[in-house]
N, C-alpha and C. Protein backbone atom coordinates (compact mmCIF):
# COMPACT_ATOMS: atom_id res chain seq x y z
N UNK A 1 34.64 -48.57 5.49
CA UNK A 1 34.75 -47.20 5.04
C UNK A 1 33.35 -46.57 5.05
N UNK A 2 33.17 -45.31 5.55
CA UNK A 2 31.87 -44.57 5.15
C UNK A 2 32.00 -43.24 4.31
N UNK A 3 31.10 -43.39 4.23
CA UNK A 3 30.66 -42.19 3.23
C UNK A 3 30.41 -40.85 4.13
N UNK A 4 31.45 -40.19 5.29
CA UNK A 4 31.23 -38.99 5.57
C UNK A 4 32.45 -38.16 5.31
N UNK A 5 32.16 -37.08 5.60
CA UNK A 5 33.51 -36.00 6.04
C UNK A 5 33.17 -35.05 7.31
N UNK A 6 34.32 -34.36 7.14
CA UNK A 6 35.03 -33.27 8.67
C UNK A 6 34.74 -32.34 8.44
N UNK A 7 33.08 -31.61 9.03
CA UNK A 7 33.21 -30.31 8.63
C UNK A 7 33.53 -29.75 10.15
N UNK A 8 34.53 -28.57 10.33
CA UNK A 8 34.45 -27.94 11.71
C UNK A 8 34.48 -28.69 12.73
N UNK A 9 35.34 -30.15 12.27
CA UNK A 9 35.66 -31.03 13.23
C UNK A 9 34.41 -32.00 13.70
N UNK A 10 33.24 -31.69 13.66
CA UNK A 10 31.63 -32.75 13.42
C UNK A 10 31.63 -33.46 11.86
N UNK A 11 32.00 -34.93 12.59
CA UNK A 11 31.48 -35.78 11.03
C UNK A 11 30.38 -35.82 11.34
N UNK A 12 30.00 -35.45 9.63
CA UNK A 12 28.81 -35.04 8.82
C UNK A 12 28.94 -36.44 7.27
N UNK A 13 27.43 -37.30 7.39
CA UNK A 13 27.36 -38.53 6.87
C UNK A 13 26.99 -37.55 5.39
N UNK A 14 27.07 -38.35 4.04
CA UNK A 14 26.98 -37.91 2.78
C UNK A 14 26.38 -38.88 2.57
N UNK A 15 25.44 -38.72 1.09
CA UNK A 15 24.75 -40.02 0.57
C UNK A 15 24.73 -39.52 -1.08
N UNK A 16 25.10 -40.33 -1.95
CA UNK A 16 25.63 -40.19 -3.12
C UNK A 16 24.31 -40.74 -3.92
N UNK A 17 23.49 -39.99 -4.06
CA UNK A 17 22.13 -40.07 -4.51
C UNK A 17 21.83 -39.79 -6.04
N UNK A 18 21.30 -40.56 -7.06
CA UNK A 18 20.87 -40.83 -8.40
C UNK A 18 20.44 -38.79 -8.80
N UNK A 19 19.05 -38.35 -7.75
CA UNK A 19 18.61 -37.66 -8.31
C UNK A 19 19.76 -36.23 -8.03
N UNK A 20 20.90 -36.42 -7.20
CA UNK A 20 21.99 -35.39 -7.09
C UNK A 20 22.93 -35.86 -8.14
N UNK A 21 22.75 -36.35 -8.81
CA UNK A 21 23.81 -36.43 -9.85
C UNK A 21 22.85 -36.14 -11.19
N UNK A 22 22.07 -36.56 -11.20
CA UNK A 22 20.87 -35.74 -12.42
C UNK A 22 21.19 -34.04 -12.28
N UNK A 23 21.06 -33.85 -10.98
CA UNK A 23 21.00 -32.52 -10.61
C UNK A 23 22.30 -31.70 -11.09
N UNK A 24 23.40 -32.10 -11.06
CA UNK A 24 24.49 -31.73 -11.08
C UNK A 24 25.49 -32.10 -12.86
N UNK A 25 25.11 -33.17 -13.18
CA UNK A 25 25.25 -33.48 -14.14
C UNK A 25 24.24 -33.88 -15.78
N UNK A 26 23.14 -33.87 -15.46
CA UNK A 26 22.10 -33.49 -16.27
C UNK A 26 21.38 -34.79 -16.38
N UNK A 27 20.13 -35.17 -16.91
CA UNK A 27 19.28 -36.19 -17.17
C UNK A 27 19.58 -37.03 -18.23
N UNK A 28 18.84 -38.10 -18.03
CA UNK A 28 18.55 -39.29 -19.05
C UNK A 28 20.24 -40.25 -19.18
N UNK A 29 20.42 -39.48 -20.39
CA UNK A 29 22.00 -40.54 -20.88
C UNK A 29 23.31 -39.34 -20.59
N UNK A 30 24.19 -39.60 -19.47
CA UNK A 30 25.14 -38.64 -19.14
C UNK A 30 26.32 -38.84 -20.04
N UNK A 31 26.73 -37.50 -20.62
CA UNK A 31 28.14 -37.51 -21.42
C UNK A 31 29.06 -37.08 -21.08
N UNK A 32 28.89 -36.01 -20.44
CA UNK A 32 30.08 -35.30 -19.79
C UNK A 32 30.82 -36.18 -18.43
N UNK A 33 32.50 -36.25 -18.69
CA UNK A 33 32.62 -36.80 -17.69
C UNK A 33 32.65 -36.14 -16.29
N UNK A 34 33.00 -37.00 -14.99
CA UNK A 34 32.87 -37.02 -13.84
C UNK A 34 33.93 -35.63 -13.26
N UNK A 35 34.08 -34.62 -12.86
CA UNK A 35 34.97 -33.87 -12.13
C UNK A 35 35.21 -33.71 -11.32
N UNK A 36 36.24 -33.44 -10.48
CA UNK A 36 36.34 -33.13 -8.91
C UNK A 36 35.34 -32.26 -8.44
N UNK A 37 35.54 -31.00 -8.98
CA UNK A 37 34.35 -30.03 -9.21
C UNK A 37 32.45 -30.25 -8.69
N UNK A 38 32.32 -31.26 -9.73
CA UNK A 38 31.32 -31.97 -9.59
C UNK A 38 31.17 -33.17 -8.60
N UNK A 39 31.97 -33.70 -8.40
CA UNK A 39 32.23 -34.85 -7.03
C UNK A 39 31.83 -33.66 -5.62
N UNK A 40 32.51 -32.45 -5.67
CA UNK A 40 32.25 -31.95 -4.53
C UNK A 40 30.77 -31.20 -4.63
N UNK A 41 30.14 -30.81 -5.66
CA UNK A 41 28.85 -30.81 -5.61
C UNK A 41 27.50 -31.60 -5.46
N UNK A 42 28.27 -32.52 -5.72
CA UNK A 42 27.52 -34.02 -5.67
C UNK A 42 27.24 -33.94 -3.90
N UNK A 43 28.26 -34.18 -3.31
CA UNK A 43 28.54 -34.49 -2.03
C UNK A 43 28.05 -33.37 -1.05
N UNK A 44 27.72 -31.67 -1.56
CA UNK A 44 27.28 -31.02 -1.07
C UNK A 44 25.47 -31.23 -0.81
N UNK A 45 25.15 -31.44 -1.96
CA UNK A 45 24.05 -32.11 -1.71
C UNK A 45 23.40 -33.04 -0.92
N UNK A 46 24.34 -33.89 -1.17
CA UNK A 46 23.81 -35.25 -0.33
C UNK A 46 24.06 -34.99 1.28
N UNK A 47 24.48 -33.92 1.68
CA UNK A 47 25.00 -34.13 3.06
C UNK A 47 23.80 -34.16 4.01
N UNK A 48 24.07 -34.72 5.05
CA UNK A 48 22.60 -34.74 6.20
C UNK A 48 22.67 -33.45 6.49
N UNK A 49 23.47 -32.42 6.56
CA UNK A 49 23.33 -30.86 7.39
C UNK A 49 24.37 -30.35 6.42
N UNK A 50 24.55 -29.05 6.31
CA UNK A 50 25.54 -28.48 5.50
C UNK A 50 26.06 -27.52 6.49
N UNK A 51 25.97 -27.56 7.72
CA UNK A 51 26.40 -26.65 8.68
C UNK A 51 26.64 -25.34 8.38
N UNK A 52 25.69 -24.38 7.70
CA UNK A 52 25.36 -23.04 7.60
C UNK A 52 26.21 -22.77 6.62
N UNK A 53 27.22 -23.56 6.05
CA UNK A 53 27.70 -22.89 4.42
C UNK A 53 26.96 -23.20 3.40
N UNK A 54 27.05 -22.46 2.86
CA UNK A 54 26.39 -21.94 1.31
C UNK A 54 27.64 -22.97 0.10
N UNK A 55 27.34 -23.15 -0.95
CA UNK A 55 28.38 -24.14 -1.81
C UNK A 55 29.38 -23.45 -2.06
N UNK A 56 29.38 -22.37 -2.08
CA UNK A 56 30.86 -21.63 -2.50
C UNK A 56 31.84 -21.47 -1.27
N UNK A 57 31.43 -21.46 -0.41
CA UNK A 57 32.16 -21.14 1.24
C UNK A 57 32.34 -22.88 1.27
N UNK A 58 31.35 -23.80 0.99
CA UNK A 58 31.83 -25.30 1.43
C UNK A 58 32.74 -25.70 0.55
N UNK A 59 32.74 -25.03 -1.25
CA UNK A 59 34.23 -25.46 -2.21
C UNK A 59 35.10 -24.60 -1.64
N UNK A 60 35.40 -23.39 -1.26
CA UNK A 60 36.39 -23.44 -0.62
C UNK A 60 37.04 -23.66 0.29
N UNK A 61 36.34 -24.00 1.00
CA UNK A 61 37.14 -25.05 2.49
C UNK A 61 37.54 -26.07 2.42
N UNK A 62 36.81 -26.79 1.37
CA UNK A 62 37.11 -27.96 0.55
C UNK A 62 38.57 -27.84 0.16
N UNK A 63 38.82 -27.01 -1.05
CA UNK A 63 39.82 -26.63 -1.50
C UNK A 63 40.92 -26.21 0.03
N UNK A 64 40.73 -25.72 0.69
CA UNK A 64 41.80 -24.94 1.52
C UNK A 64 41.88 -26.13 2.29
N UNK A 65 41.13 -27.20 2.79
CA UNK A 65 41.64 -28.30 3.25
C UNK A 65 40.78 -27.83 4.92
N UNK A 66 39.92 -27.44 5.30
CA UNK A 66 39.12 -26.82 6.32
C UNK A 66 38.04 -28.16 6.41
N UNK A 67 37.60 -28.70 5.07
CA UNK A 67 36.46 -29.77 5.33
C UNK A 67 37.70 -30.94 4.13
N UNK A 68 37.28 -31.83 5.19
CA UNK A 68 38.11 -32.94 4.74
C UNK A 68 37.27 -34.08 5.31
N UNK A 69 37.78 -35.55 4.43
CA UNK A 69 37.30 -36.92 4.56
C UNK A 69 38.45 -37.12 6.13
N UNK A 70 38.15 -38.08 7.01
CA UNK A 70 39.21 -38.14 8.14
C UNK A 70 40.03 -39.81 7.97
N UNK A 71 41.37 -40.29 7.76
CA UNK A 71 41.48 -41.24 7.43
C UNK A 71 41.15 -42.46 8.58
N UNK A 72 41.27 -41.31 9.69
CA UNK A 72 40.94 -41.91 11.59
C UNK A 72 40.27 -42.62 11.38
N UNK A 73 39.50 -42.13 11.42
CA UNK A 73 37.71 -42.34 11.16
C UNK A 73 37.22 -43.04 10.09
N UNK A 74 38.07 -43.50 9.39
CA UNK A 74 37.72 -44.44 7.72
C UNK A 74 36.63 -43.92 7.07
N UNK A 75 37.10 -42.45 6.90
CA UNK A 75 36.13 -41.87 5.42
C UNK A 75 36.71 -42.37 4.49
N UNK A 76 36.12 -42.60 3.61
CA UNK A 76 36.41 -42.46 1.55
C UNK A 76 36.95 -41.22 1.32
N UNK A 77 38.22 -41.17 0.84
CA UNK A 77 38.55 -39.91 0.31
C UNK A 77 38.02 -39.39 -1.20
N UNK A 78 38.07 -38.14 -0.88
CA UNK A 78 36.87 -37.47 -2.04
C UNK A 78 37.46 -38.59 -3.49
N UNK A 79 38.71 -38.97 -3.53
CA UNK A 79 38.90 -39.62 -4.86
C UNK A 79 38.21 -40.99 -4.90
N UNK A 80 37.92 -41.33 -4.18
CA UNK A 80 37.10 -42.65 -4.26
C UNK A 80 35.84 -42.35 -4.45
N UNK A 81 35.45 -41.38 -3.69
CA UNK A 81 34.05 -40.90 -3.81
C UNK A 81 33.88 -40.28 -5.61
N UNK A 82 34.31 -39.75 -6.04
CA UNK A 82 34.63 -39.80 -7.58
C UNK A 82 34.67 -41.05 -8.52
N UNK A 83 35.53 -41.66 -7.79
CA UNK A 83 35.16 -43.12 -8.22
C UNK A 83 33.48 -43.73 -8.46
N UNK A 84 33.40 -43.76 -7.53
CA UNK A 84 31.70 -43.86 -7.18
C UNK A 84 31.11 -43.21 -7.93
N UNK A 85 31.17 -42.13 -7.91
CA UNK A 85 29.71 -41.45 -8.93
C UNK A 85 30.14 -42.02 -9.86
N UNK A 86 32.21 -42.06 -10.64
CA UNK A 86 31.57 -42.38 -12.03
C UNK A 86 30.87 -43.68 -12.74
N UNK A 87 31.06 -44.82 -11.73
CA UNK A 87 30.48 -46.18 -11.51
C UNK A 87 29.10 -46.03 -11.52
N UNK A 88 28.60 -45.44 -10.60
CA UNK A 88 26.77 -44.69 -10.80
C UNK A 88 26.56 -44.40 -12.00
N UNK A 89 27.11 -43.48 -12.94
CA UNK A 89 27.10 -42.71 -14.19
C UNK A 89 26.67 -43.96 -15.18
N UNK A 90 28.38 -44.63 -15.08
CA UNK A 90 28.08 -45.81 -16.00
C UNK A 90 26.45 -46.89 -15.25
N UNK A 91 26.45 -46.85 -14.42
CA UNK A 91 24.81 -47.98 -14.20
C UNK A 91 24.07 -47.05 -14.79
N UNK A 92 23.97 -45.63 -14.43
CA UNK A 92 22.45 -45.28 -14.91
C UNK A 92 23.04 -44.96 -16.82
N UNK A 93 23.55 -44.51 -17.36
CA UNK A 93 24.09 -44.55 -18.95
C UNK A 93 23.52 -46.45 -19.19
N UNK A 94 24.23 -47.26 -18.60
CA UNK A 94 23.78 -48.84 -19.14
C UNK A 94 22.40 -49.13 -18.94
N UNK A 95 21.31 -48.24 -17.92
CA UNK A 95 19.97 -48.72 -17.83
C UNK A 95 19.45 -48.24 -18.37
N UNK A 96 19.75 -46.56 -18.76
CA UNK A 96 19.23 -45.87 -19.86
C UNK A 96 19.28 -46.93 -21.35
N UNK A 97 20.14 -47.25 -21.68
CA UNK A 97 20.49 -47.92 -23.25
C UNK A 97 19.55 -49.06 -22.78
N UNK A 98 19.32 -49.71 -21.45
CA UNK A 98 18.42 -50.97 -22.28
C UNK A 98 17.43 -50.61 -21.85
N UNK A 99 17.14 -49.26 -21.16
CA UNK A 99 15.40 -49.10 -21.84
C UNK A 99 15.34 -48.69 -22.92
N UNK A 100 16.08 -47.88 -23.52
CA UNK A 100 16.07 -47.75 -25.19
C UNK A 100 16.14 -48.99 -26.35
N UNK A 101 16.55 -49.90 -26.08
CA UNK A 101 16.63 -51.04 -26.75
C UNK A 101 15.17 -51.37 -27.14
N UNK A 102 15.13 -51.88 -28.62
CA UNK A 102 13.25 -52.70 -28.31
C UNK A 102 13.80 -53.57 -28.15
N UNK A 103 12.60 -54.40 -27.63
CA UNK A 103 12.87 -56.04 -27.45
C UNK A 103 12.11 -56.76 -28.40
């Protein structure tokens, strides 16, 4: 499986990156949970090219089904990719707490 999607029919690779989820979901110890919402912002970020949309033109194509994961092609569908960040969330929340820990 990879980590791209279908924009305008060119797969376009994604990379699900620590400091895009800081970005999107805030620093240090994260509380708020994971959203679709936020999965697709996550993923806007990380993309190698955003092929001339802006984030609101790429959530709605998103939404209208215009940019999609391809199953052909063994993308991760955005729900797995959700999966993922919230697995990320929990590592960086568990590394946060044991740098807080004294020893």
């Amino acid at each position: 499986m990879k980590q791209s999607i279908m924009i305008d029919g060119i797969e376009i690779q994604y990379a699900i990156e620590t400091k895009d989820i800081f970005a999107v979901l805030g620093s240090a110890f994260i509380y708020r949970p994971v959203t679709f919402l936020d999965t697709i912002r996550i993923i806007y970020r990380g993309l190698q090219r955003n092929c001339g949309y802006s984030f609101d033109e790429f959530q709605a194509a998103v939404m209208k089904g215009n940019i999609y994961p391809s199953k052909k092609r063994g993308h991760y569908p955005l729900s797995v990719a959700t999966l993922r960040i919230r697995n990320r969330v929990k590592s960086i929340n568990k590394q946060f707490l044991q740098s807080r820990t004294p020893r």
